[in-house]
PDB file of N, CA and C in Angstrom:
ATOM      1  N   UNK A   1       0.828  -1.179   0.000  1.00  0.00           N
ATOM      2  CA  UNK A   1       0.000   0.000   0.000  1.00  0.00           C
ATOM      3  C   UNK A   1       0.878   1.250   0.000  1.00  0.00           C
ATOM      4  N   UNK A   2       2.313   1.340   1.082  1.00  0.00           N
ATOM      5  CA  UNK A   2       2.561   2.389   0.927  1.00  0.00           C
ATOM      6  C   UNK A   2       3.735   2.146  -0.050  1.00  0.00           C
ATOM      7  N   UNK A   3       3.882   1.551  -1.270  1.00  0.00           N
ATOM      8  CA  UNK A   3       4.529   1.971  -2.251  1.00  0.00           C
ATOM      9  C   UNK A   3       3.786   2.361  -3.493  1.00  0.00           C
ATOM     10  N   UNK A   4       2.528   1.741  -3.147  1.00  0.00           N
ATOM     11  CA  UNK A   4       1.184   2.366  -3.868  1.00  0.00           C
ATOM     12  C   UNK A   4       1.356   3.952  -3.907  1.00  0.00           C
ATOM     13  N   UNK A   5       1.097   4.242  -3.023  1.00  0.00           N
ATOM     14  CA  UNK A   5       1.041   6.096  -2.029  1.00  0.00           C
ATOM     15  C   UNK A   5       2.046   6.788  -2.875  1.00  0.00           C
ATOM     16  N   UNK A   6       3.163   6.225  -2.864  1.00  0.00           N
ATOM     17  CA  UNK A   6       4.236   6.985  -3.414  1.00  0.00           C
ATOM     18  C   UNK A   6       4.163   7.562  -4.905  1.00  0.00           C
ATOM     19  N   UNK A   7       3.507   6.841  -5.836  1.00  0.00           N
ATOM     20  CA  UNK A   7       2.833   7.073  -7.035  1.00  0.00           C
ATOM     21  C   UNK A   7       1.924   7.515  -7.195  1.00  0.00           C
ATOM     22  N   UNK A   8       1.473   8.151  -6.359  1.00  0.00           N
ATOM     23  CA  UNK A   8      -0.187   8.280  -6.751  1.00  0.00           C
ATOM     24  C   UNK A   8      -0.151   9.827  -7.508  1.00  0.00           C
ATOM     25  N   UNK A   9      -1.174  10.062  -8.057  1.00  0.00           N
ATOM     26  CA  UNK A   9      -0.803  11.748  -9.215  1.00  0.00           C
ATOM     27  C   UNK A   9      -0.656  12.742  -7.903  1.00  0.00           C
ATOM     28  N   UNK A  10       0.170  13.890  -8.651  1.00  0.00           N
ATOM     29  CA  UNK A  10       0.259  14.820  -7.368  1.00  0.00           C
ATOM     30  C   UNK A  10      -1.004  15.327  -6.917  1.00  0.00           C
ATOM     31  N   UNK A  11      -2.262  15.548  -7.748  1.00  0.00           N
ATOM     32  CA  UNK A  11      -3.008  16.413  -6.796  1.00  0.00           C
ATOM     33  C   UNK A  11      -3.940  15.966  -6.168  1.00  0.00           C
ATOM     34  N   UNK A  12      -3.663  14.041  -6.175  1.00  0.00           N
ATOM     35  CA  UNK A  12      -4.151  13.728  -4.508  1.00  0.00           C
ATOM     36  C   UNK A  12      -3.274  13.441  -3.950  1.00  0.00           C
ATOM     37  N   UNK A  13      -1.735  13.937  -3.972  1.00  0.00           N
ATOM     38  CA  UNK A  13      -1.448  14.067  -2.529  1.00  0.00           C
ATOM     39  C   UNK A  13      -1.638  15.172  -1.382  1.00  0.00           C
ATOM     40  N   UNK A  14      -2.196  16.129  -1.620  1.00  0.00           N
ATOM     41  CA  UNK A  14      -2.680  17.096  -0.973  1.00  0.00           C
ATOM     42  C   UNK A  14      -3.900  16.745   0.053  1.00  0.00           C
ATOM     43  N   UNK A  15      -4.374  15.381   0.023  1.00  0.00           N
ATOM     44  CA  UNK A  15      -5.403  15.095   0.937  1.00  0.00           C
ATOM     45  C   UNK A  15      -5.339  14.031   1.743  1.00  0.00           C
ATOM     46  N   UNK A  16      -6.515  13.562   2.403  1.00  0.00           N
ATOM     47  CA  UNK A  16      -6.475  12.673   3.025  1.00  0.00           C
ATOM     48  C   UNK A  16      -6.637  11.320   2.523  1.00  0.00           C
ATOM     49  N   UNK A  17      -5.603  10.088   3.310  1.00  0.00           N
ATOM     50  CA  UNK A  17      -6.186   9.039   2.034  1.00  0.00           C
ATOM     51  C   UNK A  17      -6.054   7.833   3.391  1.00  0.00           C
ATOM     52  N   UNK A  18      -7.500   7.490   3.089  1.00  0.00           N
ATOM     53  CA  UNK A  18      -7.978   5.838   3.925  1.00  0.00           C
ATOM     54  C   UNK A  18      -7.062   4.802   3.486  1.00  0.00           C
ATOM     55  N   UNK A  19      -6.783   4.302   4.092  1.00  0.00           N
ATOM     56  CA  UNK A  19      -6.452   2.412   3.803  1.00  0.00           C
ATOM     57  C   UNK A  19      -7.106   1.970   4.970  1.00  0.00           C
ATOM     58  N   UNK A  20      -7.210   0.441   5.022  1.00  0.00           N
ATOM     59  CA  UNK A  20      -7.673  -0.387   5.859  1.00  0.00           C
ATOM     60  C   UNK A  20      -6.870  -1.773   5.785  1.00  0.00           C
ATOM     61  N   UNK A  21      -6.921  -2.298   7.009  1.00  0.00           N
ATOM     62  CA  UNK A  21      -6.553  -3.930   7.099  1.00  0.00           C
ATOM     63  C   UNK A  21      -6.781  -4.403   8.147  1.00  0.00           C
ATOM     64  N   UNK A  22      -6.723  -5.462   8.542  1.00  0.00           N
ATOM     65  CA  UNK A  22      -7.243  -6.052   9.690  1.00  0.00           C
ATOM     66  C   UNK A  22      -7.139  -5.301  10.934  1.00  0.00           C
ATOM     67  N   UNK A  23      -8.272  -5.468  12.214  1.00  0.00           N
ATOM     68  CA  UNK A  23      -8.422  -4.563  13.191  1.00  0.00           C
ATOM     69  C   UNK A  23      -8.487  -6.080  13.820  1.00  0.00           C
ATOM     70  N   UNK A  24      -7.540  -5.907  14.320  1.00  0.00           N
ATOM     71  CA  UNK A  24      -7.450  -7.143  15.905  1.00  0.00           C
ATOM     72  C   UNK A  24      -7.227  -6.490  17.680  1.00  0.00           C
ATOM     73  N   UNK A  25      -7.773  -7.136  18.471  1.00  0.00           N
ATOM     74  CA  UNK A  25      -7.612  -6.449  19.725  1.00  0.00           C
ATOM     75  C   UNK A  25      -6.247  -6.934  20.311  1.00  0.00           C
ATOM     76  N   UNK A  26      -5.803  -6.724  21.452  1.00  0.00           N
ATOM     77  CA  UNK A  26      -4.662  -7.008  21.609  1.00  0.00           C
ATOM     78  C   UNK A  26      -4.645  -8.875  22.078  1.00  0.00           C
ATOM     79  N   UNK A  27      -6.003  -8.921  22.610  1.00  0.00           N
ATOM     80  CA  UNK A  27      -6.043 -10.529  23.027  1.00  0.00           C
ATOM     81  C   UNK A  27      -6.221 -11.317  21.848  1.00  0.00           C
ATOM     82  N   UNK A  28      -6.470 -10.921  20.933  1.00  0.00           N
ATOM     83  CA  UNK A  28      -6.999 -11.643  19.562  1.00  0.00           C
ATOM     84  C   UNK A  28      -5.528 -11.690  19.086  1.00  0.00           C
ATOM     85  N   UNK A  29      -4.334 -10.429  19.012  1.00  0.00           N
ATOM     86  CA  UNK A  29      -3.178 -10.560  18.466  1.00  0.00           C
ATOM     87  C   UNK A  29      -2.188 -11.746  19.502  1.00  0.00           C
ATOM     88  N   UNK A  30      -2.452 -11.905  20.533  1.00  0.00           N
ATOM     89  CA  UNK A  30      -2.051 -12.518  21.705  1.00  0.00           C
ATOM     90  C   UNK A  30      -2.211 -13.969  20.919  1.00  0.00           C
ATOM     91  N   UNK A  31      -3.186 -14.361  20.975  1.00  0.00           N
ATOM     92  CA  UNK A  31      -3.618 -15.655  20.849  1.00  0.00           C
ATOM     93  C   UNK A  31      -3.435 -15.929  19.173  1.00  0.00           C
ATOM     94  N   UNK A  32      -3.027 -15.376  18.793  1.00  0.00           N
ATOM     95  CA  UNK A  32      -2.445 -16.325  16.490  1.00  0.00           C
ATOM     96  C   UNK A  32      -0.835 -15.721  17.024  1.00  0.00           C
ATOM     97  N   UNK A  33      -0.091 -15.099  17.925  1.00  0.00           N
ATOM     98  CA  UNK A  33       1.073 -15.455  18.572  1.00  0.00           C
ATOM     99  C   UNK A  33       1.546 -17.180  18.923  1.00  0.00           C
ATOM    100  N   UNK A  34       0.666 -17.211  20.180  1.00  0.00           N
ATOM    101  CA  UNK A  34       0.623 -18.628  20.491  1.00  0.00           C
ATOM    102  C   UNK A  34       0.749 -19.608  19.663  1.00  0.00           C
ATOM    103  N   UNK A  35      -0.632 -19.420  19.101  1.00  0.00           N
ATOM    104  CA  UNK A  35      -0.342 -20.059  17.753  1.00  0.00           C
ATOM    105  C   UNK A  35       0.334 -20.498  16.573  1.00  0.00           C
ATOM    106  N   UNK A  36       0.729 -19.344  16.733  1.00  0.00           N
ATOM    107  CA  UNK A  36       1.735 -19.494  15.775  1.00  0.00           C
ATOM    108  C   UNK A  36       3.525 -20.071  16.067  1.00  0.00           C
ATOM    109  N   UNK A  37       3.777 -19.764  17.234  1.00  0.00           N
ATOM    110  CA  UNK A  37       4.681 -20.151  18.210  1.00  0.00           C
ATOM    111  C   UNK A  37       4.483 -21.354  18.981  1.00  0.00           C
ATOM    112  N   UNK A  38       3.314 -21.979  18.841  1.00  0.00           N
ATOM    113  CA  UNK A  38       3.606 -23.243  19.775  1.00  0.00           C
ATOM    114  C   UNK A  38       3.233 -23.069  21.181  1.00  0.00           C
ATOM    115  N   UNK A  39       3.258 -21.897  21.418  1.00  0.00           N
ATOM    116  CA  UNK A  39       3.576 -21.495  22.976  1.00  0.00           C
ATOM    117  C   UNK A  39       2.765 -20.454  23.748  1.00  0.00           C
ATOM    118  N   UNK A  40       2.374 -20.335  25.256  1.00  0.00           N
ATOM    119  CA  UNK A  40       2.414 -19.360  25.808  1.00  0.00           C
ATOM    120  C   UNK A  40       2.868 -18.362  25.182  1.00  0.00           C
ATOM    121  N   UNK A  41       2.291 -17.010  25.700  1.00  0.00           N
ATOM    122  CA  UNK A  41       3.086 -16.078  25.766  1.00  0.00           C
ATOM    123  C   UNK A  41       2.149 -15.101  26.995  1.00  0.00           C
ATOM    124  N   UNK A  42       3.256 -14.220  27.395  1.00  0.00           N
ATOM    125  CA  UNK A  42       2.830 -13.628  28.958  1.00  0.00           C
ATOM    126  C   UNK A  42       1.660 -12.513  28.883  1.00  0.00           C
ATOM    127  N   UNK A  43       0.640 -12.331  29.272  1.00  0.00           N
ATOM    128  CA  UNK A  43      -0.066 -11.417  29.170  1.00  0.00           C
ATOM    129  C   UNK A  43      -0.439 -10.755  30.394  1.00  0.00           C
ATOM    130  N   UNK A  44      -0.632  -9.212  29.970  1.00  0.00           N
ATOM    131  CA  UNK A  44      -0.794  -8.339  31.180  1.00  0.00           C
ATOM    132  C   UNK A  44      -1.417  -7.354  30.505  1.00  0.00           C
ATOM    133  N   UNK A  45      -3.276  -7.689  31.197  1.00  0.00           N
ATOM    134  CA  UNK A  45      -4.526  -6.451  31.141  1.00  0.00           C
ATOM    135  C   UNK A  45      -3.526  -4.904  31.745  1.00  0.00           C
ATOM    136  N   UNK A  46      -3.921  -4.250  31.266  1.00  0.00           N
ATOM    137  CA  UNK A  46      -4.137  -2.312  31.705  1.00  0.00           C
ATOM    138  C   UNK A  46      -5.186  -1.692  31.528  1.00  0.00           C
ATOM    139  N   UNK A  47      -5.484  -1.356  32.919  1.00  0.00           N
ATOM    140  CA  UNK A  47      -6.864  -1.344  32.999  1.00  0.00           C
ATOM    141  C   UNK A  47      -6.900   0.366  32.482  1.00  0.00           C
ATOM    142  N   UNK A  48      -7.656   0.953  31.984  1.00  0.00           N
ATOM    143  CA  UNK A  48      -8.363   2.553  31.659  1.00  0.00           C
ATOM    144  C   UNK A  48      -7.497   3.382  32.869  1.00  0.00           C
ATOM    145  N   UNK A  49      -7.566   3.136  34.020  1.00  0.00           N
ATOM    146  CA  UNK A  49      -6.741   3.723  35.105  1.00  0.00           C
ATOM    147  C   UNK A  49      -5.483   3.693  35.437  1.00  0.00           C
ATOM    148  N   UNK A  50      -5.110   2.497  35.018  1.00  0.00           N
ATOM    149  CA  UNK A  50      -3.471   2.644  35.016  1.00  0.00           C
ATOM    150  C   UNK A  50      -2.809   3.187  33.596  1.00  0.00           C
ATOM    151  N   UNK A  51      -4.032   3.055  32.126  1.00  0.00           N
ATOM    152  CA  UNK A  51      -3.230   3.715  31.112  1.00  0.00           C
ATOM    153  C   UNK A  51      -3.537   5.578  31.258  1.00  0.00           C
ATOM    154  N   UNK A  52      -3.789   5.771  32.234  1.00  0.00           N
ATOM    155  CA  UNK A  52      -4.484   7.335  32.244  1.00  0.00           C
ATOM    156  C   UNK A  52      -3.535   7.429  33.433  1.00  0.00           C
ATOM    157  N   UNK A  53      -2.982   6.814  33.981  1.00  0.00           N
ATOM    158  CA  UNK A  53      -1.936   7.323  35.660  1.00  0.00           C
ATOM    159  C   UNK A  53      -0.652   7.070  34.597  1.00  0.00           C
ATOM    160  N   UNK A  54      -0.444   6.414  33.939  1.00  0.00           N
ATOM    161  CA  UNK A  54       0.799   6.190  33.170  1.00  0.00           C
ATOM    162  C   UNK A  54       0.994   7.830  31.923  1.00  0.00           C
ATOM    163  N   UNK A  55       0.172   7.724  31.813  1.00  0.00           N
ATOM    164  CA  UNK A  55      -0.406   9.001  30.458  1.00  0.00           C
ATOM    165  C   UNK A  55       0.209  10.146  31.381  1.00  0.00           C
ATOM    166  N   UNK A  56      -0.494  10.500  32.587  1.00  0.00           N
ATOM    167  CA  UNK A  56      -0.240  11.686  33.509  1.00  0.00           C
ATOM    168  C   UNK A  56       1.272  11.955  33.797  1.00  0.00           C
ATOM    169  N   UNK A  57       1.846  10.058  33.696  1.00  0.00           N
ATOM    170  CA  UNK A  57       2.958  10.561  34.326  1.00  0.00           C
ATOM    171  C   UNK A  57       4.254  11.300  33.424  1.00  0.00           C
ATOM    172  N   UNK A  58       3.833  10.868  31.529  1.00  0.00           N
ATOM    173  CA  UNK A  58       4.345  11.100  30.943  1.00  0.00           C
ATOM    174  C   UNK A  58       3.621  11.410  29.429  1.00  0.00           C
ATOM    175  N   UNK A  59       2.954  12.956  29.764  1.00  0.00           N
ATOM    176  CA  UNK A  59       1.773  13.667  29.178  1.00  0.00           C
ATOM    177  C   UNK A  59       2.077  13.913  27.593  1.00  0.00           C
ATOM    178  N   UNK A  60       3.569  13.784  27.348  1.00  0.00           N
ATOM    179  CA  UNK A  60       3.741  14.114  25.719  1.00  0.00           C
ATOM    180  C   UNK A  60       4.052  12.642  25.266  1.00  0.00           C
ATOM    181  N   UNK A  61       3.461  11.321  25.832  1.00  0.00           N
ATOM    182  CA  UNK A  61       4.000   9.860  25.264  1.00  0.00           C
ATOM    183  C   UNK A  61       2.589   9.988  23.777  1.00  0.00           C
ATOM    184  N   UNK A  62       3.061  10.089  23.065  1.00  0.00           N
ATOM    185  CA  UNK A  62       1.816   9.990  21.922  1.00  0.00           C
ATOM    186  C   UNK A  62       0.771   8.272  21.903  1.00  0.00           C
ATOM    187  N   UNK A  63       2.082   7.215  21.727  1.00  0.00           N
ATOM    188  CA  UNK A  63       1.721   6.277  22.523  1.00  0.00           C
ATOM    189  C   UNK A  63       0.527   5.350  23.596  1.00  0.00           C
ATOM    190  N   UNK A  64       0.808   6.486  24.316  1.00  0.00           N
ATOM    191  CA  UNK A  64       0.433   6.663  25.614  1.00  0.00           C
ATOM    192  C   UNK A  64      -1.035   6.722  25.575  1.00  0.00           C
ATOM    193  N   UNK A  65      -0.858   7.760  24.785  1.00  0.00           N
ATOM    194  CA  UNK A  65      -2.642   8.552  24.433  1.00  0.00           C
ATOM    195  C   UNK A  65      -3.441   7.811  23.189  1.00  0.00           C
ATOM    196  N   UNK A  66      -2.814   6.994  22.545  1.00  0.00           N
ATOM    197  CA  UNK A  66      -3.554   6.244  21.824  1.00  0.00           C
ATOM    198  C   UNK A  66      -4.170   4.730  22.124  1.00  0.00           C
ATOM    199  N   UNK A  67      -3.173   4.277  23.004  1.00  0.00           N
ATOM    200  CA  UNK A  67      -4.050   2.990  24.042  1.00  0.00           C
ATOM    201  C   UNK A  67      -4.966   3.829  24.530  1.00  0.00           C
ATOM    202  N   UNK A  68      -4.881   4.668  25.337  1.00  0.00           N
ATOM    203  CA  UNK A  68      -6.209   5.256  26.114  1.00  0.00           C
ATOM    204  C   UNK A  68      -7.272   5.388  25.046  1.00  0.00           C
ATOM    205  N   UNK A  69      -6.889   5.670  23.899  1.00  0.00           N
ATOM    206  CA  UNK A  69      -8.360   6.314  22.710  1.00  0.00           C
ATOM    207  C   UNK A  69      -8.702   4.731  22.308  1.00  0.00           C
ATOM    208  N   UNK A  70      -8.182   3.580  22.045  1.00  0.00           N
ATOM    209  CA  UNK A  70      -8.212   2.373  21.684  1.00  0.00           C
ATOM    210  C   UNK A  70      -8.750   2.030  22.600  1.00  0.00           C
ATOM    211  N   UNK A  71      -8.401   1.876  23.739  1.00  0.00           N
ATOM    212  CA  UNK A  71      -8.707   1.485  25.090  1.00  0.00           C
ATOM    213  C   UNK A  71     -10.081   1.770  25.747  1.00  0.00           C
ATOM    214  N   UNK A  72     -10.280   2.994  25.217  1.00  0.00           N
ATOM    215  CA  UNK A  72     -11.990   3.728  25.649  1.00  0.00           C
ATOM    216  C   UNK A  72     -12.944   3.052  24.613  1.00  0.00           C
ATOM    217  N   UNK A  73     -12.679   2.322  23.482  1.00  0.00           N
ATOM    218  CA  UNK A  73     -13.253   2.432  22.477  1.00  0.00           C
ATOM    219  C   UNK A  73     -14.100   3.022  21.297  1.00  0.00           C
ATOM    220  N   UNK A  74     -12.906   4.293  21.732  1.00  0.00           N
ATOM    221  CA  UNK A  74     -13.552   5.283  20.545  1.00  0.00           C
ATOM    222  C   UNK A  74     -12.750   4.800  19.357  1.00  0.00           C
ATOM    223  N   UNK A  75     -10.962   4.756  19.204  1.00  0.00           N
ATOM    224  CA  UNK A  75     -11.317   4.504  17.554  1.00  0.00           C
ATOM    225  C   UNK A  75     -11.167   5.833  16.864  1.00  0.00           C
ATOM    226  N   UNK A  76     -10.564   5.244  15.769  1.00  0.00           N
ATOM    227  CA  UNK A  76     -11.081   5.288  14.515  1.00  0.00           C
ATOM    228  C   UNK A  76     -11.690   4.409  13.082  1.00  0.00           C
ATOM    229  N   UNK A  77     -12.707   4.872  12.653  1.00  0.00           N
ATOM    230  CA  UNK A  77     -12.718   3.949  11.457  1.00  0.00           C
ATOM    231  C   UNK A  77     -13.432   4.601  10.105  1.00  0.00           C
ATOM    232  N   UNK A  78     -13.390   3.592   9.180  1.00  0.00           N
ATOM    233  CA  UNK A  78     -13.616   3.866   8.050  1.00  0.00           C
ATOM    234  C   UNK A  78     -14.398   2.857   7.430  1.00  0.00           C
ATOM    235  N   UNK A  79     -14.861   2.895   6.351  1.00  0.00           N
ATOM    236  CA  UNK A  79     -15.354   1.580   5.501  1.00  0.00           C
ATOM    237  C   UNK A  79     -14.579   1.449   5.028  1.00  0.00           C
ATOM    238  N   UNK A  80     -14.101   0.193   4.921  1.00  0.00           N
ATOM    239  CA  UNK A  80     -13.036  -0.607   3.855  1.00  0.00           C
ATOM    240  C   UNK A  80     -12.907  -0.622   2.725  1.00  0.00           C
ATOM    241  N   UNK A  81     -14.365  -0.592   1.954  1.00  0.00           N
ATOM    242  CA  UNK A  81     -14.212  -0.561   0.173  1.00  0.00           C
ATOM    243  C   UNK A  81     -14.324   0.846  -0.039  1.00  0.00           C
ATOM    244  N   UNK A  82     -14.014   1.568   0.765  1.00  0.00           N
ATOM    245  CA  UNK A  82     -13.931   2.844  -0.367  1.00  0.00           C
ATOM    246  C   UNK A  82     -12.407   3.216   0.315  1.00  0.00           C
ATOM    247  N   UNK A  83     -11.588   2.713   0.408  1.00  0.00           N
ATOM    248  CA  UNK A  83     -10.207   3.049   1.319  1.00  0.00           C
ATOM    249  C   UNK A  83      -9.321   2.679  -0.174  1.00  0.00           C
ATOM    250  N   UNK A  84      -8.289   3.707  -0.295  1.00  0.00           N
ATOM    251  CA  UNK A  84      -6.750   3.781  -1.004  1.00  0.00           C
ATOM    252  C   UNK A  84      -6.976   2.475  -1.353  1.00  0.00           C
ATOM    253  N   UNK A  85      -6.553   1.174  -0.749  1.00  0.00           N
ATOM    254  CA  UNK A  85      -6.175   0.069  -1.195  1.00  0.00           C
ATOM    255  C   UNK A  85      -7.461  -0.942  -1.643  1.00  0.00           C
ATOM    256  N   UNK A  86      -8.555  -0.359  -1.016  1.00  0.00           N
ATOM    257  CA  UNK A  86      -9.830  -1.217  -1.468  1.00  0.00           C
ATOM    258  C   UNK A  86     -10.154  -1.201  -3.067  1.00  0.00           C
ATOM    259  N   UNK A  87     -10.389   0.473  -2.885  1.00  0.00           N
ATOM    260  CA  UNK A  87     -10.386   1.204  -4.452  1.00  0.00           C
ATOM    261  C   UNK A  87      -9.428   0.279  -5.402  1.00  0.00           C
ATOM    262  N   UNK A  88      -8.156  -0.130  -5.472  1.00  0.00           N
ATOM    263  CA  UNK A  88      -7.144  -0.469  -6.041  1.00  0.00           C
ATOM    264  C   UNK A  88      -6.810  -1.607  -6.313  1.00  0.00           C
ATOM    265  N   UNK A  89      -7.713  -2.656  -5.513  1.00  0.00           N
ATOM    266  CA  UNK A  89      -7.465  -4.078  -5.438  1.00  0.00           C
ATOM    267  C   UNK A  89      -6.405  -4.345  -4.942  1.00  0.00           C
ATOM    268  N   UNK A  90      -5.434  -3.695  -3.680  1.00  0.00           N
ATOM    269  CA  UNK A  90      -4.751  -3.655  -3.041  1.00  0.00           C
ATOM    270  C   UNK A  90      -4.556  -4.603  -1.944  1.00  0.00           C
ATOM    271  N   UNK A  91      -4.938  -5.781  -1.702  1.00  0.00           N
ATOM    272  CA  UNK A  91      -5.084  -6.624  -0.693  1.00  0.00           C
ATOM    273  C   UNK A  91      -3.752  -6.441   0.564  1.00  0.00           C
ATOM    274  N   UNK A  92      -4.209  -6.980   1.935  1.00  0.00           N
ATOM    275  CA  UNK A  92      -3.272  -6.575   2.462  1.00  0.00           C
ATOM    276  C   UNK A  92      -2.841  -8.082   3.569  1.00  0.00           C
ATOM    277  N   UNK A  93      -2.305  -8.419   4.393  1.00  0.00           N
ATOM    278  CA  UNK A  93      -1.629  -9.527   5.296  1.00  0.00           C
ATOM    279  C   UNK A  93      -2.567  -9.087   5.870  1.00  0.00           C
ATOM    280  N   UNK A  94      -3.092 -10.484   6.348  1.00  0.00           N
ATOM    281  CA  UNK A  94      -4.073 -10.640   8.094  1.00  0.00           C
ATOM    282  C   UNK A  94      -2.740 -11.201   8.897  1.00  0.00           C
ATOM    283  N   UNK A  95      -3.133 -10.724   9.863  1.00  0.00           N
ATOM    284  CA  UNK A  95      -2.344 -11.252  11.097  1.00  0.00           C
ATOM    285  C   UNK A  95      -1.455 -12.888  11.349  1.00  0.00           C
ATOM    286  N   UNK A  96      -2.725 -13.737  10.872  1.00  0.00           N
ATOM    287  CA  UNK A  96      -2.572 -14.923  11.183  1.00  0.00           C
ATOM    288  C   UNK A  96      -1.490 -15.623  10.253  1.00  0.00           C
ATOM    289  N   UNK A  97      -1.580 -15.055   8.468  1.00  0.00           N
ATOM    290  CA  UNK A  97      -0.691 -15.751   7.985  1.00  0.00           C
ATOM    291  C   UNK A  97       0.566 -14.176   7.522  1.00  0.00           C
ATOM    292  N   UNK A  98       0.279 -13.670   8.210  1.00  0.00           N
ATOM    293  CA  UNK A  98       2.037 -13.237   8.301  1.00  0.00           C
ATOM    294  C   UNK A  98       2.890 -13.695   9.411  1.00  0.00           C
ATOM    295  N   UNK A  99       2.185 -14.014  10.847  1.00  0.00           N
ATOM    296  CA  UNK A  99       2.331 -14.603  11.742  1.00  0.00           C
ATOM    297  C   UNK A  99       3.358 -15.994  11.258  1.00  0.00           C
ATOM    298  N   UNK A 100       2.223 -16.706  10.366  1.00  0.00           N
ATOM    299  CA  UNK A 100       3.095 -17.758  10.049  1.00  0.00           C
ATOM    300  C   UNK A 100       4.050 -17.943   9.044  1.00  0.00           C
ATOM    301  N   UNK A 101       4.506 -16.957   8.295  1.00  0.00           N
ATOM    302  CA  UNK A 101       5.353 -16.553   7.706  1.00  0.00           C
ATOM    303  C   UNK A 101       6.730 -15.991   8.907  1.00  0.00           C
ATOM    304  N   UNK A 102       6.287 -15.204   9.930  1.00  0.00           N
ATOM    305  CA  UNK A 102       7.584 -14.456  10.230  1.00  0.00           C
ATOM    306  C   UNK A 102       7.714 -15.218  12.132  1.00  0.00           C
ATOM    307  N   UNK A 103       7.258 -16.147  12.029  1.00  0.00           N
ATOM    308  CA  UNK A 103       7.106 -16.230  13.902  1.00  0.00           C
ATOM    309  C   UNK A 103       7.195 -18.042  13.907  1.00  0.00           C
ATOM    310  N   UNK A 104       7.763 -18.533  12.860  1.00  0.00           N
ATOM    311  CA  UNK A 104       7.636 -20.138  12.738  1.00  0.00           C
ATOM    312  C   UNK A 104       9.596 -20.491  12.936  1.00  0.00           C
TER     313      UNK A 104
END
């Protein structure tokens, strides 16, 4: 997609441009880990209060402030078929088999 971007005519690069690809939560990315590994792996919830006491403690982590917006479940989103790569027939890696491509 983003070598797509790089070509695109100049006078849409002046705007905004959607892509989309898989939206997994962090327990969903947790678990095609395992999977994919054979194995455990260690997990540790953060609850809304400890990512907002962590945020406070270090107010310019950009980071920081985007688990909390993920975390609240606000988000962002889009529809998929009208996104940069939908438009384009641009297909993109799900989780599970890049997983098993790069984690075997």
């Amino acid at each position: 997609v983003v070598a797509e971007l790089v070509y695109v005519a100049l006078e849409e690069r002046d705007k905004v441009v959607f892509v989309a690809g898989e939206t997994v939560t962090y327990g969903e990315l947790a678990d095609v880990v395992e999977e994919a590994m054979g194995k455990k792996v260690q997990r540790r919830e953060w609850t809304l209060k400890y990512l907002k006491g962590e945020l406070a403690k270090d107010p310019g982590d950009e980071m920081k402030k985007y688990r909390i917006v993920f975390g609240e479940g606000v988000g962002v989103a889009w529809d998929k078929e009208t996104t940069f790569n939908a438009e384009r027939g641009i297909e993109t890696t799900g989780i599970r088999e890049y997983a098993k491509k790069v984690l075997v």
